[in-house]
PDB file of N, CA and C in Angstrom:
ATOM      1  N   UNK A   1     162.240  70.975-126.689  1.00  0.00           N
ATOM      2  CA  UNK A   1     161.758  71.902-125.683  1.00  0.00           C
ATOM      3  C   UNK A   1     160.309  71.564-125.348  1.00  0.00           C
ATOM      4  N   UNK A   2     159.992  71.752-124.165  1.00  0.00           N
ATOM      5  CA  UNK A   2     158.567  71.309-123.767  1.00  0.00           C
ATOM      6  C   UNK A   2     157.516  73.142-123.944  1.00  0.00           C
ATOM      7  N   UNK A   3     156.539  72.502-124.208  1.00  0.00           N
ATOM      8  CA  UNK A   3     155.569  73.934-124.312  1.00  0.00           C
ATOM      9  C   UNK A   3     155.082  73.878-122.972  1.00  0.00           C
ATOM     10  N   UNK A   4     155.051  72.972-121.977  1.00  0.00           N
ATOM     11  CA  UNK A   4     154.637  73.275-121.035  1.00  0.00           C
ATOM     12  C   UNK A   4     154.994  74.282-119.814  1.00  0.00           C
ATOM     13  N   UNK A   5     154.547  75.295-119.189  1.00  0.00           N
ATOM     14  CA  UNK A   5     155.023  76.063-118.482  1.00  0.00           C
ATOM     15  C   UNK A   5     155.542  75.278-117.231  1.00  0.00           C
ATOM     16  N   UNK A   6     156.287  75.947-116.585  1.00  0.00           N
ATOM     17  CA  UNK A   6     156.487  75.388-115.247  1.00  0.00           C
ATOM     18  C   UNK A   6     156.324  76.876-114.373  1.00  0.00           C
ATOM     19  N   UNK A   7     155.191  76.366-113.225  1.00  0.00           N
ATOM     20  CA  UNK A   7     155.032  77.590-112.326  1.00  0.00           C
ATOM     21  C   UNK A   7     155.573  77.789-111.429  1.00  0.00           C
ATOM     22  N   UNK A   8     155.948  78.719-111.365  1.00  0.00           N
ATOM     23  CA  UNK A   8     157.313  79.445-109.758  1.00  0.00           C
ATOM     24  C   UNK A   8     156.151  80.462-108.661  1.00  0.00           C
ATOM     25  N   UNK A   9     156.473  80.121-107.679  1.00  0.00           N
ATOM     26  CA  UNK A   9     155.978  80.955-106.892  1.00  0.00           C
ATOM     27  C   UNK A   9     156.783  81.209-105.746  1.00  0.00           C
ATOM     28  N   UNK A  10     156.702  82.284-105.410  1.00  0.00           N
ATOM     29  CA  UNK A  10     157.894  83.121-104.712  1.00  0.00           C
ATOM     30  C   UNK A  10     157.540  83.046-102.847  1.00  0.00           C
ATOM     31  N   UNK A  11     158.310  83.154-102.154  1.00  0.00           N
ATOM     32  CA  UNK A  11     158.078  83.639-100.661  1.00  0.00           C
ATOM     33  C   UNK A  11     158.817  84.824-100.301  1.00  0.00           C
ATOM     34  N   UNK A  12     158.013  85.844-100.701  1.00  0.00           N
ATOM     35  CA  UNK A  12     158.770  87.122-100.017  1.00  0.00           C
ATOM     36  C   UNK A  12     159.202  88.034-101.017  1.00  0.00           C
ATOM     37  N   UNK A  13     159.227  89.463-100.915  1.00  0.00           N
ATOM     38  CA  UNK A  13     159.487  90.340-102.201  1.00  0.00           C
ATOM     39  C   UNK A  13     160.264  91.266-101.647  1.00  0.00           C
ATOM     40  N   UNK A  14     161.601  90.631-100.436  1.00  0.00           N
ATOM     41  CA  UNK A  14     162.315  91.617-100.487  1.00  0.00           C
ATOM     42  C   UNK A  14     163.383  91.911-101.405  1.00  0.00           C
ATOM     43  N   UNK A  15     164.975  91.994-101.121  1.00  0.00           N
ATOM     44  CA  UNK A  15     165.923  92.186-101.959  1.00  0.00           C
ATOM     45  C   UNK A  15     165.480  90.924-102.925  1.00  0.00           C
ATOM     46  N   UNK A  16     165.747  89.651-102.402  1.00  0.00           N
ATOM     47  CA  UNK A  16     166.423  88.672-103.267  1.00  0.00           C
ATOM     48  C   UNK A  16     164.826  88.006-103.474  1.00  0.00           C
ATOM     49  N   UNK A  17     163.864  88.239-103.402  1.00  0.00           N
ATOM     50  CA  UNK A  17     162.405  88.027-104.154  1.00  0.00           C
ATOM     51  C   UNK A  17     162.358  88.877-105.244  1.00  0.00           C
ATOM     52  N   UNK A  18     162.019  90.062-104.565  1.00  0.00           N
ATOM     53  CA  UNK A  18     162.054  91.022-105.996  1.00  0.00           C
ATOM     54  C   UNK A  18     162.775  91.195-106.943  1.00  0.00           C
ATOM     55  N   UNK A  19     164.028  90.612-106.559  1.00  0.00           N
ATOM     56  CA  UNK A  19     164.991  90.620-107.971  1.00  0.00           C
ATOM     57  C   UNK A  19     165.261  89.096-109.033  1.00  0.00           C
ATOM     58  N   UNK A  20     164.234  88.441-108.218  1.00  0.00           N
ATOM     59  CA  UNK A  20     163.944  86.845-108.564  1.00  0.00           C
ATOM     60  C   UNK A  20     162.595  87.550-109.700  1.00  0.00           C
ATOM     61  N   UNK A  21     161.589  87.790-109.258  1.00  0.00           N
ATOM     62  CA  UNK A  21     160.495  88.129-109.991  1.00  0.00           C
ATOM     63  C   UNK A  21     160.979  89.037-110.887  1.00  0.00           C
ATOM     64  N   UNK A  22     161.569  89.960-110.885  1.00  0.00           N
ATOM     65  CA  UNK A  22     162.269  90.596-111.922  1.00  0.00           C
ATOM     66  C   UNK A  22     162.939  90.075-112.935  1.00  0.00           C
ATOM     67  N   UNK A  23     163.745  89.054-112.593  1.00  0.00           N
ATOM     68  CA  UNK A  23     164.203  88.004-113.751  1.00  0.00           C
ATOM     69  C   UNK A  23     163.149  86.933-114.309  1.00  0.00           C
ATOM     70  N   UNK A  24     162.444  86.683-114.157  1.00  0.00           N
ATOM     71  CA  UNK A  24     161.668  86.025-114.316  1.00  0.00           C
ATOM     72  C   UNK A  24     160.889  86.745-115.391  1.00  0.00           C
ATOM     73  N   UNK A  25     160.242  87.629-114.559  1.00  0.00           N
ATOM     74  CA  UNK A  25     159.422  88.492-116.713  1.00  0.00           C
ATOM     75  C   UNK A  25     160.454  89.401-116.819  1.00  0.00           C
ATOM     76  N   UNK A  26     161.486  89.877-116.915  1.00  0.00           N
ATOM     77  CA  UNK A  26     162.225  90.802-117.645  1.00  0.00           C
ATOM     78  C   UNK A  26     163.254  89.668-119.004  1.00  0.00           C
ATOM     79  N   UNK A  27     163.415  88.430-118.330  1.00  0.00           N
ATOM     80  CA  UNK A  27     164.375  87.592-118.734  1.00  0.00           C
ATOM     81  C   UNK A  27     163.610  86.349-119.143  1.00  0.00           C
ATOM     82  N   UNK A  28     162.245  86.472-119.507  1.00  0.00           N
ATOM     83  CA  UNK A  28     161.419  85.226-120.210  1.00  0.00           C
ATOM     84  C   UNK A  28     162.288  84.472-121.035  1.00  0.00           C
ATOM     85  N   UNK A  29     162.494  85.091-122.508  1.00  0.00           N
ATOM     86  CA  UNK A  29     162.682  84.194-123.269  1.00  0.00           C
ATOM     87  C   UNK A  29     163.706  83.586-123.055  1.00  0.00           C
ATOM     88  N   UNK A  30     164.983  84.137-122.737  1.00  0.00           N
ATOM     89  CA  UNK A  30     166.378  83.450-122.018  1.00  0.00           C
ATOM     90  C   UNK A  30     165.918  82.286-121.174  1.00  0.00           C
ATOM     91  N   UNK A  31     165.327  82.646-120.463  1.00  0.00           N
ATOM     92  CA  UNK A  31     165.120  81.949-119.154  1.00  0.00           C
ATOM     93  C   UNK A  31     164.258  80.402-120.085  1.00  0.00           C
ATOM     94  N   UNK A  32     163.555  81.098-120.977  1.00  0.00           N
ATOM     95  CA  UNK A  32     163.025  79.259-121.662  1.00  0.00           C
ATOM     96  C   UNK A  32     163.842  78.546-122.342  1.00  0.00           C
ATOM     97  N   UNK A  33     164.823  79.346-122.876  1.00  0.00           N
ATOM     98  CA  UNK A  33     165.760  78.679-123.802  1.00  0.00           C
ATOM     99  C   UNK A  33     166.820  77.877-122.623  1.00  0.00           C
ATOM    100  N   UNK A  34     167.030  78.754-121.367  1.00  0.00           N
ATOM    101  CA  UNK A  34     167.791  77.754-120.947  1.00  0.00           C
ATOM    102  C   UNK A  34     167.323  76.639-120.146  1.00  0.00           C
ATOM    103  N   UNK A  35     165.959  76.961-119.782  1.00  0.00           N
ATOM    104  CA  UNK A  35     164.966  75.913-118.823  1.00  0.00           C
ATOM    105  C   UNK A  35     164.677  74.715-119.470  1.00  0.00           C
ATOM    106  N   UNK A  36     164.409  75.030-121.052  1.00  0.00           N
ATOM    107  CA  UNK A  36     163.705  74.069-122.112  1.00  0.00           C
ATOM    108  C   UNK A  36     161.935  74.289-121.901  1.00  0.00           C
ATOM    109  N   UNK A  37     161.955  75.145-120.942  1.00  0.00           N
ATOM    110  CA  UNK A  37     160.438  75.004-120.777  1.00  0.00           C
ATOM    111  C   UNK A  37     159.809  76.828-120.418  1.00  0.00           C
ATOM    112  N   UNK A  38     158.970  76.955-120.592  1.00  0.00           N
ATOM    113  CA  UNK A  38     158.193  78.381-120.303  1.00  0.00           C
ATOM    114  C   UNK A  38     158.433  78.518-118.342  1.00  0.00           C
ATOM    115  N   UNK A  39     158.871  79.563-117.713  1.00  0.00           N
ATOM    116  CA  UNK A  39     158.420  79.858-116.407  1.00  0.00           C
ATOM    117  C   UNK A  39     157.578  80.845-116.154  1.00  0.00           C
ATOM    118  N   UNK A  40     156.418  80.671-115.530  1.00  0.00           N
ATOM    119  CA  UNK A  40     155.639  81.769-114.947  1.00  0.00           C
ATOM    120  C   UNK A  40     155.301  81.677-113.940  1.00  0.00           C
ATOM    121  N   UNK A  41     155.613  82.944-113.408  1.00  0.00           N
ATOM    122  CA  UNK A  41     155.284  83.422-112.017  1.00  0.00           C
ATOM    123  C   UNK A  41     153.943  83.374-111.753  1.00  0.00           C
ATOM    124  N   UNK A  42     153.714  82.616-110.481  1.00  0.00           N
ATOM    125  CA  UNK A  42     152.080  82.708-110.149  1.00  0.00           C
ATOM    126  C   UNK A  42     151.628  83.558-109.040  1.00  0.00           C
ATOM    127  N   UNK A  43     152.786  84.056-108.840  1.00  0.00           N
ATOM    128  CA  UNK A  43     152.467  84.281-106.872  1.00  0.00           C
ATOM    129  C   UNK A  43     153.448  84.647-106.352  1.00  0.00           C
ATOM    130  N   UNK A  44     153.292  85.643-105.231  1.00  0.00           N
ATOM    131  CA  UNK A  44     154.276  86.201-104.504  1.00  0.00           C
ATOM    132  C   UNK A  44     154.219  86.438-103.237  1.00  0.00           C
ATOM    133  N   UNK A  45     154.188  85.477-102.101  1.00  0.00           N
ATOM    134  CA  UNK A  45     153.695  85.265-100.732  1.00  0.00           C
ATOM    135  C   UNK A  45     154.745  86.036 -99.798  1.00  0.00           C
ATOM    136  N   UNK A  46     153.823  87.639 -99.199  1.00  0.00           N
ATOM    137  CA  UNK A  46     154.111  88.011 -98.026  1.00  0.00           C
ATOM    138  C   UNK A  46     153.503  88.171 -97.327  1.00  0.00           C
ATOM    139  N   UNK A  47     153.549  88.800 -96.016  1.00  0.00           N
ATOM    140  CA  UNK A  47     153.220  88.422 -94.862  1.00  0.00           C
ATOM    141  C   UNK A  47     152.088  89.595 -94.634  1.00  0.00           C
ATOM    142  N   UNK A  48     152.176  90.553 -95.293  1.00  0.00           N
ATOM    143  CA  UNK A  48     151.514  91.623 -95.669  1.00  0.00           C
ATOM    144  C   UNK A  48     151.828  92.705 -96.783  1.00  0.00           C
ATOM    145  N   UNK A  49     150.387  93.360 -96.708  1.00  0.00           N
ATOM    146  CA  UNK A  49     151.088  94.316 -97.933  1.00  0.00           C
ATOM    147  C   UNK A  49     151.911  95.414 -98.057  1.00  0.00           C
ATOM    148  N   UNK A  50     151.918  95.814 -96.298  1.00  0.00           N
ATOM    149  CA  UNK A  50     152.811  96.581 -95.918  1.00  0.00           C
ATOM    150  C   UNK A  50     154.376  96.310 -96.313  1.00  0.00           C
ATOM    151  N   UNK A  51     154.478  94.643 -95.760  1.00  0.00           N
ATOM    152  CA  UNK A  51     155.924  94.452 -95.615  1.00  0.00           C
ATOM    153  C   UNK A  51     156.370  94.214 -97.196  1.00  0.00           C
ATOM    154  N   UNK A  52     155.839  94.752 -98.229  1.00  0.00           N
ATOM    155  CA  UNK A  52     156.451  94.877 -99.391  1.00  0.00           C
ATOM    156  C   UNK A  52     156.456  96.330-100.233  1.00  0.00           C
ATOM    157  N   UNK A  53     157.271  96.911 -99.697  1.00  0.00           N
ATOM    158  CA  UNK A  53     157.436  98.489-100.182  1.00  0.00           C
ATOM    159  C   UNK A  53     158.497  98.560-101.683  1.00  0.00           C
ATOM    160  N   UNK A  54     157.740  98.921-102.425  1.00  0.00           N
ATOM    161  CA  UNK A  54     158.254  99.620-103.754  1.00  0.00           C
ATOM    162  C   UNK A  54     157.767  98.350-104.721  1.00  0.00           C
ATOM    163  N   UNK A  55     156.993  97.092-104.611  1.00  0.00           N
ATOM    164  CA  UNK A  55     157.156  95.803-105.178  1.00  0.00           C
ATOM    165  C   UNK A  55     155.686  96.370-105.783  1.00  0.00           C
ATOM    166  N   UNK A  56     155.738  95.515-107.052  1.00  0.00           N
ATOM    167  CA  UNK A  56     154.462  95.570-107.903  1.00  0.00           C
ATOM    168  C   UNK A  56     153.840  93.743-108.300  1.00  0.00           C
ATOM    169  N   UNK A  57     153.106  93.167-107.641  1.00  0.00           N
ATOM    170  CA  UNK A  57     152.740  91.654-108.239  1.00  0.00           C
ATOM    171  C   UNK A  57     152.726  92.118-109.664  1.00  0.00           C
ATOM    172  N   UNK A  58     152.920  91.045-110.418  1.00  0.00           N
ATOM    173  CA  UNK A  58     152.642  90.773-112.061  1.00  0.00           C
ATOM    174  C   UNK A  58     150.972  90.801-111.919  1.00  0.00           C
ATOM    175  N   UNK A  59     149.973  90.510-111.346  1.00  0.00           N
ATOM    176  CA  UNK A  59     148.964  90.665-111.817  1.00  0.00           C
ATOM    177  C   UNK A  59     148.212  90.995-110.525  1.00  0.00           C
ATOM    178  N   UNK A  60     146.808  91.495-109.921  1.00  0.00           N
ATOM    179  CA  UNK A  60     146.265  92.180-108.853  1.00  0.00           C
ATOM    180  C   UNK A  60     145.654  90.693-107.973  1.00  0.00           C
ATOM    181  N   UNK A  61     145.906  90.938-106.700  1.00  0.00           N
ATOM    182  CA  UNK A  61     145.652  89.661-106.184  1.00  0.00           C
ATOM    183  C   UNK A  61     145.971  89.825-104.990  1.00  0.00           C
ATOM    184  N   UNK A  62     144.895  89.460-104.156  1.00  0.00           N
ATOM    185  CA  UNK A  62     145.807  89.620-102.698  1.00  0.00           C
ATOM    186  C   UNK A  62     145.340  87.650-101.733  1.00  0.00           C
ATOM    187  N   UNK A  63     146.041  87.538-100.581  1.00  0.00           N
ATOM    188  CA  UNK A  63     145.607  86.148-100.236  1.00  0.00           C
ATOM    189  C   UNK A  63     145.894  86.736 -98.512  1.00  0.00           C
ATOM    190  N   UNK A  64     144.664  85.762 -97.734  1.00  0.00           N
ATOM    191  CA  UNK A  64     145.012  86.023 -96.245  1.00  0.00           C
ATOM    192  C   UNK A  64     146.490  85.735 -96.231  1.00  0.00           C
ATOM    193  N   UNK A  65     146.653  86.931 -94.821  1.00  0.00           N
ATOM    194  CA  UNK A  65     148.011  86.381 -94.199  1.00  0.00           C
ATOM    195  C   UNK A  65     148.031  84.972 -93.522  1.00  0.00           C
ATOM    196  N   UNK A  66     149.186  84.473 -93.874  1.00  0.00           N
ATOM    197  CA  UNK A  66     149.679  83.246 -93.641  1.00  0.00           C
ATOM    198  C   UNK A  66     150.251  83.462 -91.710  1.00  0.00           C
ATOM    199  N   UNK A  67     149.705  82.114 -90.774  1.00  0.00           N
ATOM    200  CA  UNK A  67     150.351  82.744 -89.507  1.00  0.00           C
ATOM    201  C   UNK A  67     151.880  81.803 -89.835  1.00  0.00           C
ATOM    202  N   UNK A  68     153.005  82.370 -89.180  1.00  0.00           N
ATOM    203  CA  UNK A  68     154.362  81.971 -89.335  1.00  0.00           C
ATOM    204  C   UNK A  68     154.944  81.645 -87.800  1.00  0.00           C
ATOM    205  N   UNK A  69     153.871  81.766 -86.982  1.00  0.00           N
ATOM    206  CA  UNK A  69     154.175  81.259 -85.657  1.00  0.00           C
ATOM    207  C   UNK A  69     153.262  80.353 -84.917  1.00  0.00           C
TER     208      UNK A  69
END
């Protein structure tokens, strides 16, 4: 098994983000045993902070909006 982490970072925290980041720290140690390696979440890119209702980042952080057009 490698000690090295491997970092995930997300686009978007709706249904299928937020339930990605949810597995991710609810399901750590599983998730290394079957990776061979540590995953941590670094980041969770939306478009605002509005457009993520009920979502909590793993740690406090905000980044300009990204333009998508």
């Amino acid at each position: 098994m490698n000690d090295t982490p491997l970092s995930v970072a997300l686009l978007g925290s709706g249904t299928v983000g937020s339930q990605v980041a949810r597995i991710l720290l609810e399901d750590a140690e599983e998730l290394t045993q079957r990776v061979g390696a540590p995953l941590r979440l670094i980041g969770i890119a939306v478009r605002g902070i509005r457009s993520a209702p009920g979502t909590t980042p793993p740690r406090p952080g905000c980044t300009r909006p990204t333009r998508t057009r």
